[in-house]
Each structure stands twice: as structure tokens, then as C-alpha cells.
C-alpha atoms as a PDB file:
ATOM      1  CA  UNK A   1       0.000   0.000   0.000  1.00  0.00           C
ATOM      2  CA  UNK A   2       1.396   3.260  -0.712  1.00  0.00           C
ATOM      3  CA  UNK A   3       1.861   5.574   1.641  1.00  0.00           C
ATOM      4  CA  UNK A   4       2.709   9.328   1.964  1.00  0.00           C
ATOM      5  CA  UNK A   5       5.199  11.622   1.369  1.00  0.00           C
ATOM      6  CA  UNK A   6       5.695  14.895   3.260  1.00  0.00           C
ATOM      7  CA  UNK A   7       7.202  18.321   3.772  1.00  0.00           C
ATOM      8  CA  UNK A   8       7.533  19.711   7.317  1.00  0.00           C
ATOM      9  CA  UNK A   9       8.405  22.851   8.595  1.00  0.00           C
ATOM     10  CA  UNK A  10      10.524  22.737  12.032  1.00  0.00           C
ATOM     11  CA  UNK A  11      10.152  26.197  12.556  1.00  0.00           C
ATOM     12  CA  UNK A  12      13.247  28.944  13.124  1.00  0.00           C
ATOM     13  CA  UNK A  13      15.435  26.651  15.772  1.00  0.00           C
ATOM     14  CA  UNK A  14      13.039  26.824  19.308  1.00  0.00           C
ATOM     15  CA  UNK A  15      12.346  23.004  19.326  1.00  0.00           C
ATOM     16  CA  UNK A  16       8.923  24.423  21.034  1.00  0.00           C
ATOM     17  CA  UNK A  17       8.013  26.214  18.411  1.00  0.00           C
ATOM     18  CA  UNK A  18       7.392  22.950  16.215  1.00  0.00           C
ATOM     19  CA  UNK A  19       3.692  22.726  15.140  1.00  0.00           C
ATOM     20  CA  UNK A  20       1.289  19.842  16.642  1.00  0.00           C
ATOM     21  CA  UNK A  21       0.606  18.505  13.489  1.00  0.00           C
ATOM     22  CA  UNK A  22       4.242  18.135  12.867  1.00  0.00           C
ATOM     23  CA  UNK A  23       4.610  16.258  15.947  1.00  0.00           C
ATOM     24  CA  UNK A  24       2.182  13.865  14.834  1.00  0.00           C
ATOM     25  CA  UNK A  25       3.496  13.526  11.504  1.00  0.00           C
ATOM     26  CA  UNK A  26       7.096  13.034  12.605  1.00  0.00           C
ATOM     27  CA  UNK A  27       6.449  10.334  15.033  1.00  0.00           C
ATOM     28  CA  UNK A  28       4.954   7.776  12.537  1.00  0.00           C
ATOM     29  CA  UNK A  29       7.678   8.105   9.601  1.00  0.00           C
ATOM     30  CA  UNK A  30       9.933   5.576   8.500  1.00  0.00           C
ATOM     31  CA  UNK A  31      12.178   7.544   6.720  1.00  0.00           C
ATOM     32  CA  UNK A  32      13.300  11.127   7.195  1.00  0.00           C
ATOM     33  CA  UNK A  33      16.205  13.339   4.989  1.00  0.00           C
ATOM     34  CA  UNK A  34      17.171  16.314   6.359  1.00  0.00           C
ATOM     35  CA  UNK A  35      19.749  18.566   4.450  1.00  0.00           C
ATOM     36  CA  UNK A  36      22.975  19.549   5.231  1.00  0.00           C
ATOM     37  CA  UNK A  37      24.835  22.630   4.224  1.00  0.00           C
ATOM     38  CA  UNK A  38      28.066  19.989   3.393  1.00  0.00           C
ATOM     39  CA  UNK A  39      28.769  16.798   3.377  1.00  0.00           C
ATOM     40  CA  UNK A  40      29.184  15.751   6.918  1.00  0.00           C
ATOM     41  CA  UNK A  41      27.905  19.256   8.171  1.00  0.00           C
ATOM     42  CA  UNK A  42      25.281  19.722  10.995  1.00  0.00           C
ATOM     43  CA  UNK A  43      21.872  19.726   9.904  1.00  0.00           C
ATOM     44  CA  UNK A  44      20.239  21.996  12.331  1.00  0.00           C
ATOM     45  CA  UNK A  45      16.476  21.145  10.812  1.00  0.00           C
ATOM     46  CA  UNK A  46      16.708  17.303  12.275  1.00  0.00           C
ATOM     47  CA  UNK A  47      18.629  18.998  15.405  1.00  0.00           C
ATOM     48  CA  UNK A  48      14.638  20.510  16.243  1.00  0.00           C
ATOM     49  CA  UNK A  49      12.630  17.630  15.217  1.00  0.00           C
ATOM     50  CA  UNK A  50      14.995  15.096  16.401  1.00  0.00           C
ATOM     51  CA  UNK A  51      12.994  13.753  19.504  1.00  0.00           C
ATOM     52  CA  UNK A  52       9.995  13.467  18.053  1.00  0.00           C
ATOM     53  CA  UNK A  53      11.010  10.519  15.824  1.00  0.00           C
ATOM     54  CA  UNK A  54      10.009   6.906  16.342  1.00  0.00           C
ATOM     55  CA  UNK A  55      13.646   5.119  17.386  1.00  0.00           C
ATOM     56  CA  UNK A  56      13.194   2.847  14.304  1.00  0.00           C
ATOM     57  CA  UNK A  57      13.301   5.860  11.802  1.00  0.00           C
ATOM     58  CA  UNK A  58      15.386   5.724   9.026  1.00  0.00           C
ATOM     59  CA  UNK A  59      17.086   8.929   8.920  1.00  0.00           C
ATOM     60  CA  UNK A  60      19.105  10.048   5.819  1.00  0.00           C
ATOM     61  CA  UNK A  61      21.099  13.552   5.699  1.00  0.00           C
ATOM     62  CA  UNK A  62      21.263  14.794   2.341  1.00  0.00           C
ATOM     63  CA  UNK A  63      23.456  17.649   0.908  1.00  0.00           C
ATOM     64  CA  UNK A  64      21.763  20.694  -0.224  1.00  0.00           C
ATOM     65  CA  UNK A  65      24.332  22.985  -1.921  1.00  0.00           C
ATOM     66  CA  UNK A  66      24.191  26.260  -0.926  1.00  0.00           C
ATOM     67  CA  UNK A  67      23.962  27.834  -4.346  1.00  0.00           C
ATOM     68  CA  UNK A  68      22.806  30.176  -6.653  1.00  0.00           C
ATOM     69  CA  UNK A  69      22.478  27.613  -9.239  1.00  0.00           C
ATOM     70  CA  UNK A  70      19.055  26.302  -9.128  1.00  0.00           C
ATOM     71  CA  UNK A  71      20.396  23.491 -11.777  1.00  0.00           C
ATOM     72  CA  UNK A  72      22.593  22.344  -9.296  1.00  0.00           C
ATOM     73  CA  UNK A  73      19.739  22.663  -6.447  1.00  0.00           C
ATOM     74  CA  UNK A  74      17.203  20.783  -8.655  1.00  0.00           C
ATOM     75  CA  UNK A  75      19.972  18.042  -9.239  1.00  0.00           C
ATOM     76  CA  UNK A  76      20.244  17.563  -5.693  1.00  0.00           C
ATOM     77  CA  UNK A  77      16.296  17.888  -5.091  1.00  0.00           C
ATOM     78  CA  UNK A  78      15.967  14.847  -7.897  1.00  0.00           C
ATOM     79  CA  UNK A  79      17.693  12.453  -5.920  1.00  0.00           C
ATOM     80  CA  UNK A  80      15.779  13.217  -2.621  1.00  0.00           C
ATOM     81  CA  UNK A  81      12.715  13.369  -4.784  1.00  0.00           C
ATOM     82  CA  UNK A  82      13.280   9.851  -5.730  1.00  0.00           C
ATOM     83  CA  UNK A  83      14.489   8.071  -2.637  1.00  0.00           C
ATOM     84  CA  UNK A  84      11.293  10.108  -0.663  1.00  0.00           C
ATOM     85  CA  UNK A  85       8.957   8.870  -3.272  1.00  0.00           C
ATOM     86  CA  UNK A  86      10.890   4.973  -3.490  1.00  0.00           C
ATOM     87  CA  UNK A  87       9.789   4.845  -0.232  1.00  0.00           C
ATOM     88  CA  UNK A  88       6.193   5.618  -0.115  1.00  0.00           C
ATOM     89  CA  UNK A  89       5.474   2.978  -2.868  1.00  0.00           C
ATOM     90  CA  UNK A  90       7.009   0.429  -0.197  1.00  0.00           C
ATOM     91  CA  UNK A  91       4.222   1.579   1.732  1.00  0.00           C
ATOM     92  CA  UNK A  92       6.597   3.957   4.520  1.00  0.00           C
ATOM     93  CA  UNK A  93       5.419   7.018   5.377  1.00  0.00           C
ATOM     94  CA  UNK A  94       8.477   9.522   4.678  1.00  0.00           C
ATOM     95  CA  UNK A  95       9.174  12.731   5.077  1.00  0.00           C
ATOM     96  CA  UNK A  96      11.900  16.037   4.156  1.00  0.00           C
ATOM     97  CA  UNK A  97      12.723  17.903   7.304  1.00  0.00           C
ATOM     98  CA  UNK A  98      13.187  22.089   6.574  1.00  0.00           C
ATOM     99  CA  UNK A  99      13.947  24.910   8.919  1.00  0.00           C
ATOM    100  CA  UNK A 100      11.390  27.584   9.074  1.00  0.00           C
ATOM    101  CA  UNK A 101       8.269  27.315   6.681  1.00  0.00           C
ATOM    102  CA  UNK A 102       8.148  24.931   4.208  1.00  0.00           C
ATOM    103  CA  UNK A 103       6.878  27.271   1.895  1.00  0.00           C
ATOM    104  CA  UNK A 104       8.752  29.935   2.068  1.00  0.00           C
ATOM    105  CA  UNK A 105      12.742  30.624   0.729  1.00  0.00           C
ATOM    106  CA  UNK A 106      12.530  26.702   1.880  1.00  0.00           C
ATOM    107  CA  UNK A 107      14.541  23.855   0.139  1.00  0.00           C
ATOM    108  CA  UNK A 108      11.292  21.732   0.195  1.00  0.00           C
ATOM    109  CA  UNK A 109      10.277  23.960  -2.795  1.00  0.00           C
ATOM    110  CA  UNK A 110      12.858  21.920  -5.154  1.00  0.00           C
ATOM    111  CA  UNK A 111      11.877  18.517  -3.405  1.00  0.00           C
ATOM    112  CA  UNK A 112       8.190  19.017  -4.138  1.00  0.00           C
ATOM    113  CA  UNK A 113       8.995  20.197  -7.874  1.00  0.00           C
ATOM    114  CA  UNK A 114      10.645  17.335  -8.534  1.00  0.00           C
ATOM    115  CA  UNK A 115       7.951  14.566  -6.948  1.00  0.00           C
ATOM    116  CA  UNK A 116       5.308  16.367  -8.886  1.00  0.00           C
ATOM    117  CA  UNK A 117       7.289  16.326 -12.187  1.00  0.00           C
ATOM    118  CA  UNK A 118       8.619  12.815 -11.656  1.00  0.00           C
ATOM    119  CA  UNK A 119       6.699  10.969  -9.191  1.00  0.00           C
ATOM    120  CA  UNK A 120       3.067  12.009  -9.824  1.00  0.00           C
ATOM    121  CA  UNK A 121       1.054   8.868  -8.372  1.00  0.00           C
ATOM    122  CA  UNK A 122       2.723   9.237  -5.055  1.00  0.00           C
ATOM    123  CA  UNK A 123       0.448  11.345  -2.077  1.00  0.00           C
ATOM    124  CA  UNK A 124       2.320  14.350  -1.229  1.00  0.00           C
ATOM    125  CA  UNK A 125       1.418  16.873   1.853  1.00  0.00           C
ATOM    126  CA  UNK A 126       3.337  19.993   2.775  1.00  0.00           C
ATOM    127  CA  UNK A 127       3.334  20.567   6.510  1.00  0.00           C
ATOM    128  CA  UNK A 128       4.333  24.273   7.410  1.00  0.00           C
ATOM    129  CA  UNK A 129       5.876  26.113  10.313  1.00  0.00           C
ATOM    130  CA  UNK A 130       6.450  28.846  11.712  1.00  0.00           C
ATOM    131  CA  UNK A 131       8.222  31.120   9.658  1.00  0.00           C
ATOM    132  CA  UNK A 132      11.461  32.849  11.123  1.00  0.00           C
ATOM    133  CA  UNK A 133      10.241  36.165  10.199  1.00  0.00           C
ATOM    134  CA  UNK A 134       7.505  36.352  12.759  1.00  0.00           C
ATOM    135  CA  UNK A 135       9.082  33.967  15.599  1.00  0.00           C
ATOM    136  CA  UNK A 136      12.136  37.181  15.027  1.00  0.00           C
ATOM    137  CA  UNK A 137       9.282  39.682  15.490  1.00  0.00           C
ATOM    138  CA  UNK A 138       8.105  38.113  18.446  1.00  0.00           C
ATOM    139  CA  UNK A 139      11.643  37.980  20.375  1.00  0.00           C
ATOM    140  CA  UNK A 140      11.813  41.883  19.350  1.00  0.00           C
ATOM    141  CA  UNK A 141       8.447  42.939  20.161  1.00  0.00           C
ATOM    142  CA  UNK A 142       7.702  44.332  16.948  1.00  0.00           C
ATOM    143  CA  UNK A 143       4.835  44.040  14.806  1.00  0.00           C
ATOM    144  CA  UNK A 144       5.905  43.186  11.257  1.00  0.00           C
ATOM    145  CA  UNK A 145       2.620  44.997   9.902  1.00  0.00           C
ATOM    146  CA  UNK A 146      -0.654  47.081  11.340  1.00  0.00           C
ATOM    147  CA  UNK A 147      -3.879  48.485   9.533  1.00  0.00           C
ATOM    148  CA  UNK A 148      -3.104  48.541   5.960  1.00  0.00           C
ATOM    149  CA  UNK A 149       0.605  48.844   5.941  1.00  0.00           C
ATOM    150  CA  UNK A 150       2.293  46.435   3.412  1.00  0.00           C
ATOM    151  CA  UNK A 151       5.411  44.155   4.468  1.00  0.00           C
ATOM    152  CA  UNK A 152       8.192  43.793   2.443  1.00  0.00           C
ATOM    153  CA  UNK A 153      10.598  40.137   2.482  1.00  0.00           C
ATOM    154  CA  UNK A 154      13.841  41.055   0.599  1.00  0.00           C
ATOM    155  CA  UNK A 155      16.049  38.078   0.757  1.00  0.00           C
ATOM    156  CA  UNK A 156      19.391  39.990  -0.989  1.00  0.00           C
ATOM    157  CA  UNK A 157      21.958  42.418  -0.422  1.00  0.00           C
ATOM    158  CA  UNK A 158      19.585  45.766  -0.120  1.00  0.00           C
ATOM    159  CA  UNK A 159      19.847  48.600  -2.965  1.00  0.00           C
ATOM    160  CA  UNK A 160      21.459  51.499  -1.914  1.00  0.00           C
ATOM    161  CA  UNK A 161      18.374  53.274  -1.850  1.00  0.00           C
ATOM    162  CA  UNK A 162      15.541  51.966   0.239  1.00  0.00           C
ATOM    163  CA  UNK A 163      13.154  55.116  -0.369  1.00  0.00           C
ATOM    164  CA  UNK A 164      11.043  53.781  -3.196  1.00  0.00           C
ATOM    165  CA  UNK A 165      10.623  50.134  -1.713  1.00  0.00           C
ATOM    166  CA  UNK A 166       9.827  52.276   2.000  1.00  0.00           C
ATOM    167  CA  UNK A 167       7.355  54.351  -0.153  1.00  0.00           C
ATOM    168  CA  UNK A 168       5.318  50.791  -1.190  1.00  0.00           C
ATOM    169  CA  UNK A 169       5.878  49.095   2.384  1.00  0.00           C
ATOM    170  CA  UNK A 170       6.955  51.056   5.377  1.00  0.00           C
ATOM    171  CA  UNK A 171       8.106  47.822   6.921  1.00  0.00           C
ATOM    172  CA  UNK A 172      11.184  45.283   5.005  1.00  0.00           C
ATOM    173  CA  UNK A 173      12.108  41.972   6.445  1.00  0.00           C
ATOM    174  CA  UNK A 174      15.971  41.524   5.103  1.00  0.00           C
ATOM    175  CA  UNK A 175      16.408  37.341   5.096  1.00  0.00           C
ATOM    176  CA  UNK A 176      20.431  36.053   5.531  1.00  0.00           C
ATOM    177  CA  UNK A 177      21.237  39.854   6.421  1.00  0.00           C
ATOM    178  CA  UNK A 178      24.338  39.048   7.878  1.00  0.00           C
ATOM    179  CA  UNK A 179      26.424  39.764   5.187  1.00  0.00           C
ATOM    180  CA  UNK A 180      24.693  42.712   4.298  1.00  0.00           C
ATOM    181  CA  UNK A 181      24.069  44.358   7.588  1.00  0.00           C
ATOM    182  CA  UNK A 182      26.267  47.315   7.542  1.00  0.00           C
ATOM    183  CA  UNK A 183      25.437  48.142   3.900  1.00  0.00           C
ATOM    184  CA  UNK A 184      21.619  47.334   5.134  1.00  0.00           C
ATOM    185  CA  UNK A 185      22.297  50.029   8.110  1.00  0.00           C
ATOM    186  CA  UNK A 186      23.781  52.735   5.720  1.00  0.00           C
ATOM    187  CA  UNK A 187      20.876  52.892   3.302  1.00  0.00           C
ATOM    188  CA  UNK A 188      18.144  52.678   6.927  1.00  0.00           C
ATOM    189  CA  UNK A 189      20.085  55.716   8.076  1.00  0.00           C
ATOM    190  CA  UNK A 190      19.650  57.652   4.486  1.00  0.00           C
ATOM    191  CA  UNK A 191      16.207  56.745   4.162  1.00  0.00           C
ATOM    192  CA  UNK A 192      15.749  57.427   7.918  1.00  0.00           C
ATOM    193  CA  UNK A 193      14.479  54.208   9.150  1.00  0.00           C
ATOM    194  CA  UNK A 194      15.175  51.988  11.472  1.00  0.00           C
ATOM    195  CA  UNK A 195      16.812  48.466  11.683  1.00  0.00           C
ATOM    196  CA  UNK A 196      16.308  45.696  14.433  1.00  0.00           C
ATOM    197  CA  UNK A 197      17.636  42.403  13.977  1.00  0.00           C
ATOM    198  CA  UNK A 198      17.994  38.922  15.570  1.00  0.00           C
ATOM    199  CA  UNK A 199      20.700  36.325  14.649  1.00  0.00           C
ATOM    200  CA  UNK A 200      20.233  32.779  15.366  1.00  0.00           C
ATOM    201  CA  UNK A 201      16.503  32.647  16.201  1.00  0.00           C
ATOM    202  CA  UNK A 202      15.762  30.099  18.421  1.00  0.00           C
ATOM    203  CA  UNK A 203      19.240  28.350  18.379  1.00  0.00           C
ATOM    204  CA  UNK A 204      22.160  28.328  20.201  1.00  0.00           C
ATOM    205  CA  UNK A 205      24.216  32.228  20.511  1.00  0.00           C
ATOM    206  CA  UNK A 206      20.884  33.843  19.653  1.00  0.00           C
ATOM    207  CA  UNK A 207      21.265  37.558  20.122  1.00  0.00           C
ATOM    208  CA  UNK A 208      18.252  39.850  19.698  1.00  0.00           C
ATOM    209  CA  UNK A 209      19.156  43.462  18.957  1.00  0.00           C
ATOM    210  CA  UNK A 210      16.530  46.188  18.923  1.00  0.00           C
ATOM    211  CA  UNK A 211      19.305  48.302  17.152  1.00  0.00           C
ATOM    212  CA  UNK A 212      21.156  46.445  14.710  1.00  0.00           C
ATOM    213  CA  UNK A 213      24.455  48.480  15.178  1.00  0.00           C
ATOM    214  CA  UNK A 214      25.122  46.317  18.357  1.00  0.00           C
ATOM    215  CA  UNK A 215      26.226  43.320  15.757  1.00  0.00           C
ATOM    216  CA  UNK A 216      28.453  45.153  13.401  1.00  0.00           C
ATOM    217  CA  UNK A 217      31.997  44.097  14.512  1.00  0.00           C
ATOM    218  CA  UNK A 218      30.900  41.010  15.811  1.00  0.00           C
ATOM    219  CA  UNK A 219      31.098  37.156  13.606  1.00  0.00           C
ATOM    220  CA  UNK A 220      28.899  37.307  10.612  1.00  0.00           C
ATOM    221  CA  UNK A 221      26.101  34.926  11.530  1.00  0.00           C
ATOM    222  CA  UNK A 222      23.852  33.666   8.037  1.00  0.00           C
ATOM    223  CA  UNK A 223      21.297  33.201   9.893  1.00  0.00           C
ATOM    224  CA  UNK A 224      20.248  36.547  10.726  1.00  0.00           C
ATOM    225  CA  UNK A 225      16.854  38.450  10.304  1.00  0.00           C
ATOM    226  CA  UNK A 226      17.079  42.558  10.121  1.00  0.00           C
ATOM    227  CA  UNK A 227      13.630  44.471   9.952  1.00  0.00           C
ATOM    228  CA  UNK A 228      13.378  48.090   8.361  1.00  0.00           C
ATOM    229  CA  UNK A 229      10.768  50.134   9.924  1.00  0.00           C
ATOM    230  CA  UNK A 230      10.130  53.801   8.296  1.00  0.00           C
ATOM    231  CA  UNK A 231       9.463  55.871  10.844  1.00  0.00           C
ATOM    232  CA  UNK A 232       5.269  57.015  10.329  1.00  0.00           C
ATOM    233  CA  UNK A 233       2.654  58.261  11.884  1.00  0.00           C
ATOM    234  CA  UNK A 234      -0.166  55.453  12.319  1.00  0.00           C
ATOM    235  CA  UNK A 235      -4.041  56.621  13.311  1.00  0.00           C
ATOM    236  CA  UNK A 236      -4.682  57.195  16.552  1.00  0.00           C
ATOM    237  CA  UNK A 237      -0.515  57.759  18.093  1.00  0.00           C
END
């Protein structure tokens, strides 16, 4: 009997912050891949969900290169695709393990391209989570959006000019910022805005910053959320 193949979410890094129905869905799979950066690196996605497997779980850690090159990203999401999908015709309920949502900036998008194109008769369900976007808002107290504003996710280096993307949405997420933070701070301070950031949501080192100048100087951390806030006037303040 075939069985089903899904996509979970583990959230940001706070193994509390993993859903219910992820729970469930975790602890009656026989097979799990989670991906790794490199071959032999941690895999902080089966890190979270770790506990929550049954002992006889199969678990496979796959590398994911981290690349710009979606050729080389659909190559690795083909194999995965495959061994996910092998598996579910022998009847095991299996599953790809993904920090954050599964839906969003989230390797699972390759792995559920390539069951659709190649494995259509097997059941596929995406599980999400939370996204590390708002479980970043929460640690800093910030709401990403009110009323009618619009909210921006930029997940590059920013342009030197913020202005006209502040003019459409007076609030920008900045995903991976690390790299990009002083450049990020340079164009906040032009456009007058402001920048709050946390690195390492949820995992170990975390460091919340309500002013993002307190992490220039220090390591450059990828995994590190900024958020933009142009400085208005809302109805009723």
C-alpha cells in the first residue's frame, strides 16, 4: 500500500516552536532526509525535530548545496525526490525535514517540484511552520505589519536606496542579512528608518538586537533576520 510523502516545517530553531501537526506527523515516519549545508555538516532542521522521531526511523542527511544555481539545487532535489517517493510505494510514510516554513525561501520547494514532475502517483502533503520572520518579530516585540501597511521580504543584499521600496511598504524583512548588515544600516540611516535584527533565532548564541548596530563588529552569523521600519505616523498615536 502506498503511503505518503511529506514536507515539514521545524520552525526557526526553538524546538517548542514545532507545530502539533508536525509532531504527529514526525512520530509515525519511517524515513526522514534532512539537508545539510556539506557533506558531513550539521543539519540543524533534524537537530529541532529530532525527539519526536520513532527510534526505528530511518534517517538520511542529504546535501543541499548552498547555491545560486538552481540546476545544481534541482539536481540535488531529484535524488531526494526519488528516494522520498521509493519509499512511499514500499508503503513507509516519509518525510523532508526544513527549517522555518516549508513554503517559504525553503529547500522543500525543489523537493516538491521534482515529486510532482517525476513521481506524480505518489500522495504528497506539505506541513508548514512557523516562519522565522515572525518567531524574530516576536523575540523583538515588533509588529511586522498594522492596519493597511504592506510588508516587504527582501532576501538579498539591499539597494542602496531603500526610499522607493519604503514608499510601497513602510516595513522590510531583510532574510540572511548578515552579510549585508552594515550596507543594510547605511541605506536605513539615508532613508531614515530603522533596523532591528535577531541572529540565530531560536538556536544556540541567539542575540536579539533592537538596534542592529550592536552586531556590526561582531562574527557574521547567516542566519540573521534585520527588519526596516520607516518611521510614520499610524491613526490614533
Amino acid at each position: 500500500m502506498k503511503a505518503t510523502v511529506y514536507g515539514i516545517g521545524a520552525g526557526p530553531g526553538d524546538p517548542s516552536l514545532i507545530t502539533l501537526k508536525a509532531v504527529t506527523v514526525l512520530s509515525g515516519l519511517s524515513l526522514l532526509v534532512a539537508p545539510q549545508a556539506t557533506e558531513g555538516g550539521e543539519s540543524v532542521a533534524l537537530g529541532i525535530v529530532s525527539a519526536h522521531l520513532d527510534p526505528q526511523c530511518e534517517v538520511v542527511e542529504a546535501v543541499f548545496p548552498m547555491a545560486e544555481d538552481v540546476a545544481l539545487k534541482m539536481a540535488a532535489a531529484t535524488g531526494v525526490a526519488a528516494r522520498l517517493a521509493n519509499a512511499a510505494r514500499a508503503g513507509r510514510n516519509a518525510a523532508f525535514v526544513t527549517l522555518g516554513d516549508t513554503m517559504l525561501y525553503s529547500t522543500w520547494g525543489y523537493v516538491l517540484r521534482a515529486l510532482r514532475s517525476d513521481h506524480p502517483d505518489v500522495a504528497v502533503q506539505t506541513v508548514p511552520g512557523v516562519p522565522s520572520l515572525c518567531a524574530c518579530a516576536a523575540l523583538l516585540g515588533e509588529p511586522l505589519a498594522e492596519g493597511r501597511d504592506a510588508l516587504l521580504v527582501w532576501p538579498d543584499a539591499p539597494p542602496a536606496d531603500l526610499e522607493p521600496l519604503l514608499a510601497v511598504a513602510p516595513n522590510i524583512v531583510a532574510m540572511k542579512a548578515g552579510r549585508h548588515l552594515e550596507a543594510l544600516l547605511g541605506a536605513a540611516d539615508a532613508a531614515g528608518a530603522d533596523v532591528s535584527a535577531v541572529q540565530r533565532c531560536g538556536l544556540e548564541r541567539e542575540r536579539v538586537a533592537a538596534d542592529a548596530r550592536e552586531l556590526v563588529g561582531g562574527p557574521v552569523e547567516y542566519f540573521t533576520t534585520a527588519i526596516v521600519r520607516k518611521k510614520v505616523e499610524h491613526d490614533g498615536r
